[in-house]
Each structure stands twice: as structure tokens, then as C-alpha cells.
C-alpha atoms as a PDB file:
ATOM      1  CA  UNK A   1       0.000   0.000   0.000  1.00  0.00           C
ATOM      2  CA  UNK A   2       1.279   3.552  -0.769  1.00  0.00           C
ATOM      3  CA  UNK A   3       1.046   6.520   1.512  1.00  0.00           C
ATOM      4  CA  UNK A   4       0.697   9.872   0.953  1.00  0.00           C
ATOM      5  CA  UNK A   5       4.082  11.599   1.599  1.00  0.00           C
ATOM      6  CA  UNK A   6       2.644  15.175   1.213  1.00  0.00           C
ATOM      7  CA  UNK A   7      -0.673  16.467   0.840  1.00  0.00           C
ATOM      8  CA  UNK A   8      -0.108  19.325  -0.637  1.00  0.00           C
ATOM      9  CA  UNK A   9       1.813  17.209  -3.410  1.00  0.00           C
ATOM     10  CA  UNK A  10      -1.465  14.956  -3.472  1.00  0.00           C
ATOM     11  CA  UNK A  11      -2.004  15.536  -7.405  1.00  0.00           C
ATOM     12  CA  UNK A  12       1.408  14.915  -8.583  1.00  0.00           C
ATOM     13  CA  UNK A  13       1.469  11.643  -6.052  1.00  0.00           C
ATOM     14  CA  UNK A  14      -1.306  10.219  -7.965  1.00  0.00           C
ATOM     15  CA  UNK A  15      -1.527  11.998 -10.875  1.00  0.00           C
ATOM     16  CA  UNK A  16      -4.060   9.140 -12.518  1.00  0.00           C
ATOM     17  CA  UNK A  17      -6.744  10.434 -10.490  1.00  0.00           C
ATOM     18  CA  UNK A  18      -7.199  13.746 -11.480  1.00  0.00           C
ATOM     19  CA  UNK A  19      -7.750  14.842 -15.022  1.00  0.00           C
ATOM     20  CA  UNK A  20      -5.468  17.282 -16.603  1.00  0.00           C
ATOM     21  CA  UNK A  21      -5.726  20.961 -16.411  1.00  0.00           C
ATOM     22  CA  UNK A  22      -6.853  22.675 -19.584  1.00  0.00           C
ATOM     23  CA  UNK A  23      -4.825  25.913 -20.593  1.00  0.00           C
ATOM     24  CA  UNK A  24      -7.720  28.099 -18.817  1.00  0.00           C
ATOM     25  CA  UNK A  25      -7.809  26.613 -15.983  1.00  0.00           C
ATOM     26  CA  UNK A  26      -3.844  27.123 -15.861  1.00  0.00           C
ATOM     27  CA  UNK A  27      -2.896  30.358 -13.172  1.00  0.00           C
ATOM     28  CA  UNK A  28      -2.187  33.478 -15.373  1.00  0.00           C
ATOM     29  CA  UNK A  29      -0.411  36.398 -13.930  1.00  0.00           C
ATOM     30  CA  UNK A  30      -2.189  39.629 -13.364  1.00  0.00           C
ATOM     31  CA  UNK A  31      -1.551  42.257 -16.191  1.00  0.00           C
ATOM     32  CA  UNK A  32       0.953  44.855 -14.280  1.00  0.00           C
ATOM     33  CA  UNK A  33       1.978  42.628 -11.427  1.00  0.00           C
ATOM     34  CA  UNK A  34       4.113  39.725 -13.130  1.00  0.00           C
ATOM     35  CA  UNK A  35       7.067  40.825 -11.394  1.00  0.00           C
ATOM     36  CA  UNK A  36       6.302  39.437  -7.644  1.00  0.00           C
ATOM     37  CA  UNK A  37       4.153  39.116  -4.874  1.00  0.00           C
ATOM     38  CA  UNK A  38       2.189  42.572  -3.378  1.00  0.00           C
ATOM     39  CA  UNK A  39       2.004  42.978   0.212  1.00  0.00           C
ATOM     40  CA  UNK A  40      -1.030  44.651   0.849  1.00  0.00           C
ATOM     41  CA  UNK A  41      -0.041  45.578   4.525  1.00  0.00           C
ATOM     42  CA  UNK A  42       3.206  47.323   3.645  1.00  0.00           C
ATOM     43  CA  UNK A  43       3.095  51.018   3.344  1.00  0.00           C
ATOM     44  CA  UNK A  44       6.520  52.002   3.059  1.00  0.00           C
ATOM     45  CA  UNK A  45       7.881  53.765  -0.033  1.00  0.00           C
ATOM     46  CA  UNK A  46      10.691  52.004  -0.833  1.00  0.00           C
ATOM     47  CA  UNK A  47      13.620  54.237  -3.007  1.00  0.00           C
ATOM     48  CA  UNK A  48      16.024  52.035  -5.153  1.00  0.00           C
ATOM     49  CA  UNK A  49      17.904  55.199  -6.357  1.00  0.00           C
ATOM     50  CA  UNK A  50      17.663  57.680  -8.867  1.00  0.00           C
ATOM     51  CA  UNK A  51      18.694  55.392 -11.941  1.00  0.00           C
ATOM     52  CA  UNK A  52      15.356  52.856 -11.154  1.00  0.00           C
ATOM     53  CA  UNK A  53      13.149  54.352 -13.131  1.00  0.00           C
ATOM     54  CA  UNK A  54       9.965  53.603 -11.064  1.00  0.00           C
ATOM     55  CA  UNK A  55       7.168  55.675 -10.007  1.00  0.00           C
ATOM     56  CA  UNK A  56       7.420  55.357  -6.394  1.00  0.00           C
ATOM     57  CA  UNK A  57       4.957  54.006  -4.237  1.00  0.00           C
ATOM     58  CA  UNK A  58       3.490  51.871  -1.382  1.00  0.00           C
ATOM     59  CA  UNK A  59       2.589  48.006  -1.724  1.00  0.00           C
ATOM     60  CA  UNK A  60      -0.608  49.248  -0.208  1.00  0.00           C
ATOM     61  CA  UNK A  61      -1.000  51.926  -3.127  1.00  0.00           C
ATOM     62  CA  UNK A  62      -0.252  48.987  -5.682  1.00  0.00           C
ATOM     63  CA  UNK A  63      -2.544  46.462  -4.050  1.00  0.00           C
ATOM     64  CA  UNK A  64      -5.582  48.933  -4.739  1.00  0.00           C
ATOM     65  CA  UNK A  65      -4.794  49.297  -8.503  1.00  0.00           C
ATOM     66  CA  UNK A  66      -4.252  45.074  -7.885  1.00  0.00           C
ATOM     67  CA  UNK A  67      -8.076  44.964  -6.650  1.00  0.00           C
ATOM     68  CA  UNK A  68      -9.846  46.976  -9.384  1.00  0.00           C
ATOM     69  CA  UNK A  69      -7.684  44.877 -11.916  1.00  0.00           C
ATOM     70  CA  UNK A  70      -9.210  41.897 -10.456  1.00  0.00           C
ATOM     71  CA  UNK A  71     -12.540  42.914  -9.963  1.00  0.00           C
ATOM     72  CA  UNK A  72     -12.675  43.725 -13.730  1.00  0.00           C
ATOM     73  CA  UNK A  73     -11.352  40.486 -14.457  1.00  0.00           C
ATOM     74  CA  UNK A  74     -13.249  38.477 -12.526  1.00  0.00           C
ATOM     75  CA  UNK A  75     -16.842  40.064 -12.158  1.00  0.00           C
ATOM     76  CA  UNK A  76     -19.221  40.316 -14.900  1.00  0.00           C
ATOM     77  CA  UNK A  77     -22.127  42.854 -13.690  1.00  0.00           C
ATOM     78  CA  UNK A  78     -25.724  43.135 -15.643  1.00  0.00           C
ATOM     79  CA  UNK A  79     -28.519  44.702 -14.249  1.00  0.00           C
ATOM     80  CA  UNK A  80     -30.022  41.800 -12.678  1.00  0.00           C
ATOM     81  CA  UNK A  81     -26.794  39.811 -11.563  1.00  0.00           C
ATOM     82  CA  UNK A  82     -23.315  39.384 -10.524  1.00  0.00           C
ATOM     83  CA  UNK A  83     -21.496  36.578 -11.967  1.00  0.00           C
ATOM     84  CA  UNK A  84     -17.947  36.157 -10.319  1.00  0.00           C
ATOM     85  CA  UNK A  85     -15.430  33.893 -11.197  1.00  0.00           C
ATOM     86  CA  UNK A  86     -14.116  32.228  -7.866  1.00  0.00           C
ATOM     87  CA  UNK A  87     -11.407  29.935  -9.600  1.00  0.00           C
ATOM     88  CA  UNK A  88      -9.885  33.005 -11.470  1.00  0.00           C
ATOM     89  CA  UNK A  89      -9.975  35.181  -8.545  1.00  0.00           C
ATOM     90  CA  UNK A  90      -8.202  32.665  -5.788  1.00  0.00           C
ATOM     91  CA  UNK A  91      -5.294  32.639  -9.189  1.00  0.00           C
ATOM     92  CA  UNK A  92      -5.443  36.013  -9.569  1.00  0.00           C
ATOM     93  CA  UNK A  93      -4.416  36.655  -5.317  1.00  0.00           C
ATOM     94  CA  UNK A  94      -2.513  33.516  -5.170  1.00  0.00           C
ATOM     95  CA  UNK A  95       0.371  34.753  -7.947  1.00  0.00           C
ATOM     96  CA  UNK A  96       0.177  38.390  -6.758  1.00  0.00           C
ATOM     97  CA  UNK A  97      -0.370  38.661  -3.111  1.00  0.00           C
ATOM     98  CA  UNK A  98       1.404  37.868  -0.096  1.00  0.00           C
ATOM     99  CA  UNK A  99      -0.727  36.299   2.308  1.00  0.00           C
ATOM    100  CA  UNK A 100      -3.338  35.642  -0.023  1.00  0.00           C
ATOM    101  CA  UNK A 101      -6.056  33.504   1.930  1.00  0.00           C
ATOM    102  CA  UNK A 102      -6.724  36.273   4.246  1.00  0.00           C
ATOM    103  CA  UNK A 103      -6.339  39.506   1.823  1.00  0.00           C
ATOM    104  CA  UNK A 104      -8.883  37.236  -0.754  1.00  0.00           C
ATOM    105  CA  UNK A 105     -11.137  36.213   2.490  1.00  0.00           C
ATOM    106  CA  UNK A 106     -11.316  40.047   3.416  1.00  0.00           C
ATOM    107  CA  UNK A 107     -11.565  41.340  -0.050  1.00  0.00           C
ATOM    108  CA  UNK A 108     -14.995  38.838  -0.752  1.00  0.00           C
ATOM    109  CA  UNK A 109     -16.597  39.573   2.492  1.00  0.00           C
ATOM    110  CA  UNK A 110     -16.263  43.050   1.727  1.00  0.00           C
ATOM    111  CA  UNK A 111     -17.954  42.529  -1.201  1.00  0.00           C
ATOM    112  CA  UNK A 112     -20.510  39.893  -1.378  1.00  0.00           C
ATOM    113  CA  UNK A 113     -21.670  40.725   2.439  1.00  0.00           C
ATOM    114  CA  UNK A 114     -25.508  40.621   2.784  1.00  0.00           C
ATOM    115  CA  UNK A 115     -25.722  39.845  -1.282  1.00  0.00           C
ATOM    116  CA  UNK A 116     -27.998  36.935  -2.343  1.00  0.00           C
ATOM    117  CA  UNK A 117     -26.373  34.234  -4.149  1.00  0.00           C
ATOM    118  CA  UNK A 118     -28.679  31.726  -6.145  1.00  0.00           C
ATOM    119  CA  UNK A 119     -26.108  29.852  -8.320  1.00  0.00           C
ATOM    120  CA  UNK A 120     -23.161  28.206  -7.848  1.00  0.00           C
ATOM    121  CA  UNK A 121     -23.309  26.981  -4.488  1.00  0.00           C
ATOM    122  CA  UNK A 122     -23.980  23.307  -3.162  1.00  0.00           C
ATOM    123  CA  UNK A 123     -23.687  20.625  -0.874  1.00  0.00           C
ATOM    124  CA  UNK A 124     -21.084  18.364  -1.973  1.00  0.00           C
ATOM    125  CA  UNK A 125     -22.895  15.313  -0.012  1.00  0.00           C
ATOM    126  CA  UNK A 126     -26.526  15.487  -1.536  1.00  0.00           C
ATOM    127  CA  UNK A 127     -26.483  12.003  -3.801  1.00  0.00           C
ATOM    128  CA  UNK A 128     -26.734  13.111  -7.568  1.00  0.00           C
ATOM    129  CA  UNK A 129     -26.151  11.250 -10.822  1.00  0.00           C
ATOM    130  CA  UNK A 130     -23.862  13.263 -12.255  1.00  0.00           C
ATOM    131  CA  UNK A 131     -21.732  16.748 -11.235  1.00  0.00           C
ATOM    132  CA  UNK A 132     -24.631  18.824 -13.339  1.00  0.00           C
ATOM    133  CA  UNK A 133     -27.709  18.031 -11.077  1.00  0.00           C
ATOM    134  CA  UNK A 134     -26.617  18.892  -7.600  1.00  0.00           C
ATOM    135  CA  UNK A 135     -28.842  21.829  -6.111  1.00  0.00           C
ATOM    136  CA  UNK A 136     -28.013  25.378  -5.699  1.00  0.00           C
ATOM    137  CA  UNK A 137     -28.365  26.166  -2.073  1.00  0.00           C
ATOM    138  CA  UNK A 138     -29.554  29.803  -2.060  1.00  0.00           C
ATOM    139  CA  UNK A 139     -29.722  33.207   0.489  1.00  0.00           C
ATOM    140  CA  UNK A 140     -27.981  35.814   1.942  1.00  0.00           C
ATOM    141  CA  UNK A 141     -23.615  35.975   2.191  1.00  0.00           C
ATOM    142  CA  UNK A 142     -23.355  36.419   6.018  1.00  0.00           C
ATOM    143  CA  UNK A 143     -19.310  35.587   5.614  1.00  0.00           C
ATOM    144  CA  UNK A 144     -17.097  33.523   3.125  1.00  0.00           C
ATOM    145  CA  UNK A 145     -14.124  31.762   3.603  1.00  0.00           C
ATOM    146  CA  UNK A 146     -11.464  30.918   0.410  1.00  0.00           C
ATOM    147  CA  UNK A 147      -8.484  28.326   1.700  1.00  0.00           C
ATOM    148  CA  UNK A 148      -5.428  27.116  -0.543  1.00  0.00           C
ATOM    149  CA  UNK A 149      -5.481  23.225  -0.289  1.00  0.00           C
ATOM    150  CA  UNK A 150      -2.471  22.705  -2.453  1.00  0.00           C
ATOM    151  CA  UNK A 151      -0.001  24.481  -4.217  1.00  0.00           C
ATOM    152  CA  UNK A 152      -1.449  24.750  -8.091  1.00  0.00           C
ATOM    153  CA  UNK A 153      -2.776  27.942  -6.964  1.00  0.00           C
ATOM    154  CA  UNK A 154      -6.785  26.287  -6.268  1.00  0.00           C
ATOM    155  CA  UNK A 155      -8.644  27.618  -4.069  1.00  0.00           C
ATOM    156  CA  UNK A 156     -11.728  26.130  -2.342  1.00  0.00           C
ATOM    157  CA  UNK A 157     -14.845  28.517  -0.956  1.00  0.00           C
ATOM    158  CA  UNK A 158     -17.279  27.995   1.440  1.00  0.00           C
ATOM    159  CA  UNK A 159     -19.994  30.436   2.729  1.00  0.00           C
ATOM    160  CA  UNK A 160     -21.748  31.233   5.739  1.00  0.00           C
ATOM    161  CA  UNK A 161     -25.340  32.107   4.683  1.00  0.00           C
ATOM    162  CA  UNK A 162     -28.052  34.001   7.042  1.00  0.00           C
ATOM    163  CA  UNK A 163     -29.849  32.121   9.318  1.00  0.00           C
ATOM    164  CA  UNK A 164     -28.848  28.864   8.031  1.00  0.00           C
ATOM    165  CA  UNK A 165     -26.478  26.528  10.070  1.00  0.00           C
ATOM    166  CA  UNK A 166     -22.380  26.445   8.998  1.00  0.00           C
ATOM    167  CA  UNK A 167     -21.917  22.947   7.088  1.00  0.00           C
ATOM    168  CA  UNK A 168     -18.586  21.745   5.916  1.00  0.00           C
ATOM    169  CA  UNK A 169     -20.135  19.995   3.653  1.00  0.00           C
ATOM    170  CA  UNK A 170     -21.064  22.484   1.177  1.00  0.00           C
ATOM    171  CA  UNK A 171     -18.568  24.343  -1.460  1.00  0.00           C
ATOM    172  CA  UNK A 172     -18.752  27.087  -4.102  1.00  0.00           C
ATOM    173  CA  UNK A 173     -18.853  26.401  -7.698  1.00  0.00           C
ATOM    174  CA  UNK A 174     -15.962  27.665 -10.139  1.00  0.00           C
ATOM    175  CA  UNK A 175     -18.647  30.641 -11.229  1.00  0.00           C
ATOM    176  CA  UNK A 176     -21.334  31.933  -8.537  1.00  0.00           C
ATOM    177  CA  UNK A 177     -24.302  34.257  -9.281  1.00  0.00           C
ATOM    178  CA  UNK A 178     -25.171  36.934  -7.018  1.00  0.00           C
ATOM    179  CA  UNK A 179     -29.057  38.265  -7.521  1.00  0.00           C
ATOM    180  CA  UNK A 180     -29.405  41.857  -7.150  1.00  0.00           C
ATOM    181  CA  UNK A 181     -32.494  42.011  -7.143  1.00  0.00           C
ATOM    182  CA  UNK A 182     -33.333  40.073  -4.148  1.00  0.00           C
ATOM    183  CA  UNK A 183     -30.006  41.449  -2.334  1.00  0.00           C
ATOM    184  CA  UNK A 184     -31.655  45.118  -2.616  1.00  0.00           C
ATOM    185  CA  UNK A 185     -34.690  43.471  -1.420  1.00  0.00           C
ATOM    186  CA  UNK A 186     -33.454  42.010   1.391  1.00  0.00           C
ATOM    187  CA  UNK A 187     -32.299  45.107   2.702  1.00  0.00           C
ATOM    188  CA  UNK A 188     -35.865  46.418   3.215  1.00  0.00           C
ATOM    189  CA  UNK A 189     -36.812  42.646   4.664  1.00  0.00           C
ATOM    190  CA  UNK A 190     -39.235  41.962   1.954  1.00  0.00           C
END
């Protein structure tokens, strides 16, 4: 019998298991920060002489021109919804951001807080036929939590939703849909 050695190697251990990564599902950097990781906690100006070149400023400055890159990237806005791409998103702060399980966590409960999602979220457990018929669990984002279970840069989401219990049995599609329509009504408990 074979052991695991390291989890976080778990794919390349038993690479037979898991179907290959197409190119889009690959990480990508983000367009501006391909040259390292941002830390969004740093506000120091660093100066690396007159002959550098670069504008000068913070990580902290950067990390704000990082988030409404990312935002654009990742969130597709109509007038009735909010379609975000999770998998994208957990790439986009996992190749640019130090730290980037709790930046991400704080930057998505900043802004899907009290929205109503009514796509893209399920219980893993409920017995389906096939990955296409499993139930979207809908209501209102009281918190959501992104973690980094290995080190391709995948990262897996789980939410809190208003008055309904915390399960660890429940996960975030690749794509979610947030309603606006029923978030704005839910502000006015209708």
C-alpha cells in the first residue's frame, strides 16, 4: 500500500486520479503585477535610487490598482446579476499577493456581504447522478471563507449564509451568481 508523503503534493502523487488541467484553468499572472508578490499591509515607499526608473509608491497603493484589476477580471455585472469567477480570482491573489487567503477572504466579504447568491453553491454530499444536477443552495452571504489546499494555486470557498447553520459539507462552484435584485430586497426585509 502507498502513503501519501505530502498532501499538498497529493495531485502529482497520484496523478491518474485527477484529469489534466486545460490551458484556462492554468494560473495566469495579473496584467501589471508579473514581477512578484504585493504585500497589501506594507506602506513604506521604498527608493532604489535615482537610476530605477519607477514611479514610487506603497505596496498598499499597488494592491488597490491590484483589486480593481481583479474585480474587472473576474466580475461580470448586468442589471439583474453578478457573476464572479471564484477559480480566477483565488489565481489572480494567489500569484500576486502575499498572504493571499486572508487579503482574498477580506476582499470577498467586503464585497458579497448581505448579497444573495442563487447559483453556484452546493452541498457536496446530496447524492446526484452526475456533477450537473446537484442543487443550488440559495440566500444571503453572512461571511465567506477561500483556503489554498495545495499548491497549483486552487482555491476552495465555502460560505456562511443568514440564518442557516455552517456545514462543511457544502462548497462554491468555479462561477457563482449573485441576484441583485433580491439582495436590494433584502435590505428592506421583503
Amino acid at each position: 500500500m502507498k502513503y501519501i508523503n505530502n498532501f499538498e503534493n497529493f495531485e502529482s502523487e497520484y496523478s491518474g486520479m485527477f484529469a489534466p488541467k486545460s490551458p484556462e484553468d492554468e494560473p495566469e499572472s495579473v496584467p501589471g503585477f508579473e514581477l512578484g508578490t504585493i504585500d497589501p499591509d506594507d506602506d513604506e515607499i521604498y527608493d532604489f535610487g535615482e537610476n530605477s526608473g519607477e514611479i514610487k509608491i506603497s505596496e498598499a497603493e499597488s494592491y488597490k490598482t491590484f483589486v480593481k484589476i481583479v474585480k474587472e477580471r473576474n466580475f461580470e455585472e448586468t442589471k439583474t446579476e453578478i457573476k464572479i469567477n471564484l477559480h480566477k480570482l483565488g489565481q489572480d491573489y494567489c500569484m500576486s499577493i502575499y498572504n493571499a487567503s486572508a487579503h482574498l477572504n477580506d476582499f470577498l466579504n467586503n464585497e458579497l456581504k448581505g448579497k444573495y447568491i442563487y447559483k453556484g453553491f452546493i452541498d457536496i454530499m446530496e447524492d446526484v447522478p452526475d456533477s450537473d444536477s446537484f442543487t443550488f443552495i440559495e440566500g444571503t452571504i453572512e461571511s465567506i471563507n477561500a483556503n489554498y489546499n495545495n499548491n497549483q494555486c486552487d482555491a476552495f470557498f465555502n460560505i456562511k449564509l443568514k440564518d442557516k447553520p455552517f456545514s462543511k459539507n457544502t462548497m462554491c462552484n468555479n462561477i457563482i451568481i449573485i441576484d441583485k435584485v433580491r439582495t436590494e430586497l433584502n435590505k428592506f426585509n421583503i
